[in-house]
N, C-alpha and C. Protein backbone atom coordinates (compact mmCIF):
# COMPACT_ATOMS: atom_id res chain seq x y z
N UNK A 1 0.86 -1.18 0.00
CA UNK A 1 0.00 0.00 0.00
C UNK A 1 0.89 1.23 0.00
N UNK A 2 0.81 2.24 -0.97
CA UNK A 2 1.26 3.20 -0.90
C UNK A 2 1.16 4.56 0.14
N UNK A 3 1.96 4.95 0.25
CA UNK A 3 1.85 6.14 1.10
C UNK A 3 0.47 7.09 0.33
N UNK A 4 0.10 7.03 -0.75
CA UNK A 4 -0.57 8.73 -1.07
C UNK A 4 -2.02 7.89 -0.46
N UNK A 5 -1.75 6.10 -1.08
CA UNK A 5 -3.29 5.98 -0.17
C UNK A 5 -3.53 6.04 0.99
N UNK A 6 -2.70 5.68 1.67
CA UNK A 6 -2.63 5.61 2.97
C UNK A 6 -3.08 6.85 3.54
N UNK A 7 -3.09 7.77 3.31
CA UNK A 7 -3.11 9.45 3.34
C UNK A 7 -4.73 9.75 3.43
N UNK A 8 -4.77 9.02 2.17
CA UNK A 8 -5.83 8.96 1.53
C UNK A 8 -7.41 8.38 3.04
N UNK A 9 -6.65 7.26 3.25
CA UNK A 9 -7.26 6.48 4.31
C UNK A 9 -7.60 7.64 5.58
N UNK A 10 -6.48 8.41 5.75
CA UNK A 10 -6.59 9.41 6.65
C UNK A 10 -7.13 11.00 6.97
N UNK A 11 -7.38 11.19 5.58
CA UNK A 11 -8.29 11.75 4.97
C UNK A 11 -9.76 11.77 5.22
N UNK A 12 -10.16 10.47 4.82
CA UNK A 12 -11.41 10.20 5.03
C UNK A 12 -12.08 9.99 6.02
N UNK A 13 -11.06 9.27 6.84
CA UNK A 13 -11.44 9.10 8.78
C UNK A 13 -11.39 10.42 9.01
N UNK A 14 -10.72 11.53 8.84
CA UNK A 14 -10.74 12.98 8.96
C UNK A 14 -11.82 13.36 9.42
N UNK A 15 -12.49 13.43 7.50
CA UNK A 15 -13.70 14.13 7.09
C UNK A 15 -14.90 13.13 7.78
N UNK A 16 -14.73 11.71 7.92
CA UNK A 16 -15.93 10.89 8.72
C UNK A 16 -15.96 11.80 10.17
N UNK A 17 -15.42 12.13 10.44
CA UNK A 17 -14.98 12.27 12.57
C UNK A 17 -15.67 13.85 11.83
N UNK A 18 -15.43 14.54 10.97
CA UNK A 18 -16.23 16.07 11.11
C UNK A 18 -17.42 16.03 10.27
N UNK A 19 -18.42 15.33 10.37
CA UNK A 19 -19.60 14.68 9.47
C UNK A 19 -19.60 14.52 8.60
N UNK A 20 -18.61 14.21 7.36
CA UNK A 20 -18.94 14.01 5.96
C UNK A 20 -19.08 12.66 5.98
N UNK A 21 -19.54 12.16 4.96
CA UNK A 21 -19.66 10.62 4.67
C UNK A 21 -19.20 10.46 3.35
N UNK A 22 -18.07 9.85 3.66
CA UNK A 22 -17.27 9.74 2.21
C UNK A 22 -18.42 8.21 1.29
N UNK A 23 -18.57 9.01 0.03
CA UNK A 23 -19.61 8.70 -0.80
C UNK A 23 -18.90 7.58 -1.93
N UNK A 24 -17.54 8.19 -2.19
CA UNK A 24 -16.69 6.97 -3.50
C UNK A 24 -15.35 7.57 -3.15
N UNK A 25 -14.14 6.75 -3.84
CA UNK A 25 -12.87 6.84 -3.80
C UNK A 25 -12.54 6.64 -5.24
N UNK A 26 -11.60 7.46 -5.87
CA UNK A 26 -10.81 7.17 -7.33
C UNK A 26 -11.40 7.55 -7.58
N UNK A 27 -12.87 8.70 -8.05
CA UNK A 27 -14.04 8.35 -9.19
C UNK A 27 -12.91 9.54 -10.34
N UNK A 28 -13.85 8.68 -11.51
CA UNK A 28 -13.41 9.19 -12.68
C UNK A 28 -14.44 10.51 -12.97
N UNK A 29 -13.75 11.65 -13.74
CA UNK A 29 -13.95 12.47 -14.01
C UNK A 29 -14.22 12.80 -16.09
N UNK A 30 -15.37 12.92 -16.44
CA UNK A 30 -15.70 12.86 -17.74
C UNK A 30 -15.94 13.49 -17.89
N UNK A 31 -15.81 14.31 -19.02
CA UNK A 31 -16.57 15.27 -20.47
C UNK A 31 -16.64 14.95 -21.51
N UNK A 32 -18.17 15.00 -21.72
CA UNK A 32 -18.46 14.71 -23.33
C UNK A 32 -17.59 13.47 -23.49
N UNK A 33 -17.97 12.30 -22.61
CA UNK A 33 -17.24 10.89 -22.71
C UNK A 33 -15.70 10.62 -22.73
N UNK A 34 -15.53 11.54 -22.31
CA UNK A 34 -13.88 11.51 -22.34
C UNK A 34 -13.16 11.95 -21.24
N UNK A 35 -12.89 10.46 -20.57
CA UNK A 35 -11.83 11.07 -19.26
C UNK A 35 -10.31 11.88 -19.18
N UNK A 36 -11.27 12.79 -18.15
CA UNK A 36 -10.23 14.22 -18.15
C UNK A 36 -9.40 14.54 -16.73
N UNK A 37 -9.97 13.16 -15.80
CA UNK A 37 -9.30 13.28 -14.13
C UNK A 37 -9.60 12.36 -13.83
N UNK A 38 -9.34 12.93 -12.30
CA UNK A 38 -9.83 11.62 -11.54
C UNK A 38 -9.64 12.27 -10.05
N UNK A 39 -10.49 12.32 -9.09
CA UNK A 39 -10.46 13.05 -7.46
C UNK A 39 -10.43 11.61 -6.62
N UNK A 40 -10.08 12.45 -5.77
CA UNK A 40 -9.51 10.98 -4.39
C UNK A 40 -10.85 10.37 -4.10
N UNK A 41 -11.61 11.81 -3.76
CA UNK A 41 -12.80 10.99 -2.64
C UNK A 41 -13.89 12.34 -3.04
N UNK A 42 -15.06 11.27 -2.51
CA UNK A 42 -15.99 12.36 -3.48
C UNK A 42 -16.96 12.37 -1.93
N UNK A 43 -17.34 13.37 -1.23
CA UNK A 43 -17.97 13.03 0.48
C UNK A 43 -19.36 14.26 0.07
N UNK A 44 -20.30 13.74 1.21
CA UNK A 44 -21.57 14.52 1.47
C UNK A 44 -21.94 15.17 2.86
N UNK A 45 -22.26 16.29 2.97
CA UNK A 45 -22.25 16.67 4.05
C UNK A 45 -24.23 16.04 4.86
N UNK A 46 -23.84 17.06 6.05
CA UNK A 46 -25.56 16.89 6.41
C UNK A 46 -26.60 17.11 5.74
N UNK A 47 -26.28 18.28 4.90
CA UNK A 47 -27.59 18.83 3.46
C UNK A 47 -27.28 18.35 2.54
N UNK A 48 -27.06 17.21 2.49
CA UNK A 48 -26.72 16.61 1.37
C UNK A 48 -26.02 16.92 0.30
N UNK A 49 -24.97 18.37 0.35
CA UNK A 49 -24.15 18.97 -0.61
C UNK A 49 -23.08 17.79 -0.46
N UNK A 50 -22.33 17.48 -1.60
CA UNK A 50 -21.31 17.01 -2.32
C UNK A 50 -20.43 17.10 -2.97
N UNK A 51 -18.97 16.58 -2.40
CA UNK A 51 -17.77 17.52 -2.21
C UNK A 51 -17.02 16.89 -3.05
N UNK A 52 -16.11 17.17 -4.31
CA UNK A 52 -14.97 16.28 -4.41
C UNK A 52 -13.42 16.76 -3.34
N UNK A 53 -12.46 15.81 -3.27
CA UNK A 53 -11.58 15.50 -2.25
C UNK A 53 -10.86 15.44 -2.99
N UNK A 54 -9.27 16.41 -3.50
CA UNK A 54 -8.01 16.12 -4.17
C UNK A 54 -7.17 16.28 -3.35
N UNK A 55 -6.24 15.57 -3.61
CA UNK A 55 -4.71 16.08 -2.91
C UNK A 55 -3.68 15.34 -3.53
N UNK A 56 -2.46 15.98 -3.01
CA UNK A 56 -1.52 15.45 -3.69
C UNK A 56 0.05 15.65 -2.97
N UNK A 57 0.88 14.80 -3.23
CA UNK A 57 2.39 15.05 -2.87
C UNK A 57 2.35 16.64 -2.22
N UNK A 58 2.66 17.47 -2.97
CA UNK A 58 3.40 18.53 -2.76
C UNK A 58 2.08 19.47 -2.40
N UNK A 59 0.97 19.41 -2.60
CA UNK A 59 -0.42 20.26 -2.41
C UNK A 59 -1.49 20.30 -1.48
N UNK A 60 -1.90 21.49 -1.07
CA UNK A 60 -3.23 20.91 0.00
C UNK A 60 -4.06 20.19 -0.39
N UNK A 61 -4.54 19.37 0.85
CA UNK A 61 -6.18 18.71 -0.05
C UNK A 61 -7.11 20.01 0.18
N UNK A 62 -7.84 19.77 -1.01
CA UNK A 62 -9.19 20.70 -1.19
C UNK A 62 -10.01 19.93 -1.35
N UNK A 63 -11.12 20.89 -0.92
CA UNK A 63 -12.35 20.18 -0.55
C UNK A 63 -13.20 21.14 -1.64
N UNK A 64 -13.76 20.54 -2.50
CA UNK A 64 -14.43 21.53 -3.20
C UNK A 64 -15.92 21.13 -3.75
N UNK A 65 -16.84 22.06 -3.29
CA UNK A 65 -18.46 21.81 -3.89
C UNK A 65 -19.04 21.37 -4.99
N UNK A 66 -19.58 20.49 -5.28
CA UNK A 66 -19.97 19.94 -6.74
C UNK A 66 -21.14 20.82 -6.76
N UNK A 67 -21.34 21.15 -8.09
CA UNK A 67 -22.32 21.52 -8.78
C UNK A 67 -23.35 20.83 -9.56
């Protein structure tokens, strides 16, 4: 197991312990059928808003609102 998952793992126990409920891990990211990414973890809060989860080596994780 790699370190970024491992991170990854720690991440999510994070965001579980401050109410999110992590929803998927890896999901792929498409346009117009054509994969263009890919986010760590995709979580939901209490109102049901829905977050994707990136991070990386050298970068903060962000937490950012789906639309």
């Amino acid at each position: 197991m790699s370190s970024g998952v491992r991170f990854e793992d720690y991440v999510a126990e994070l965001l579980s312990r401050l109410g999110f409920r992590v929803m998927d891990r890896r999901v792929k990211v498409t346009s117009n059928g054509v994969e263009v990414g890919e986010v760590d973890l995709v979580v939901e809060d209490e109102c049901g808003n829905r977050y994707s989860v990136e991070g990386g080596c050298y970068t903060n994780w962000r937490l950012r609102r789906n639309r």
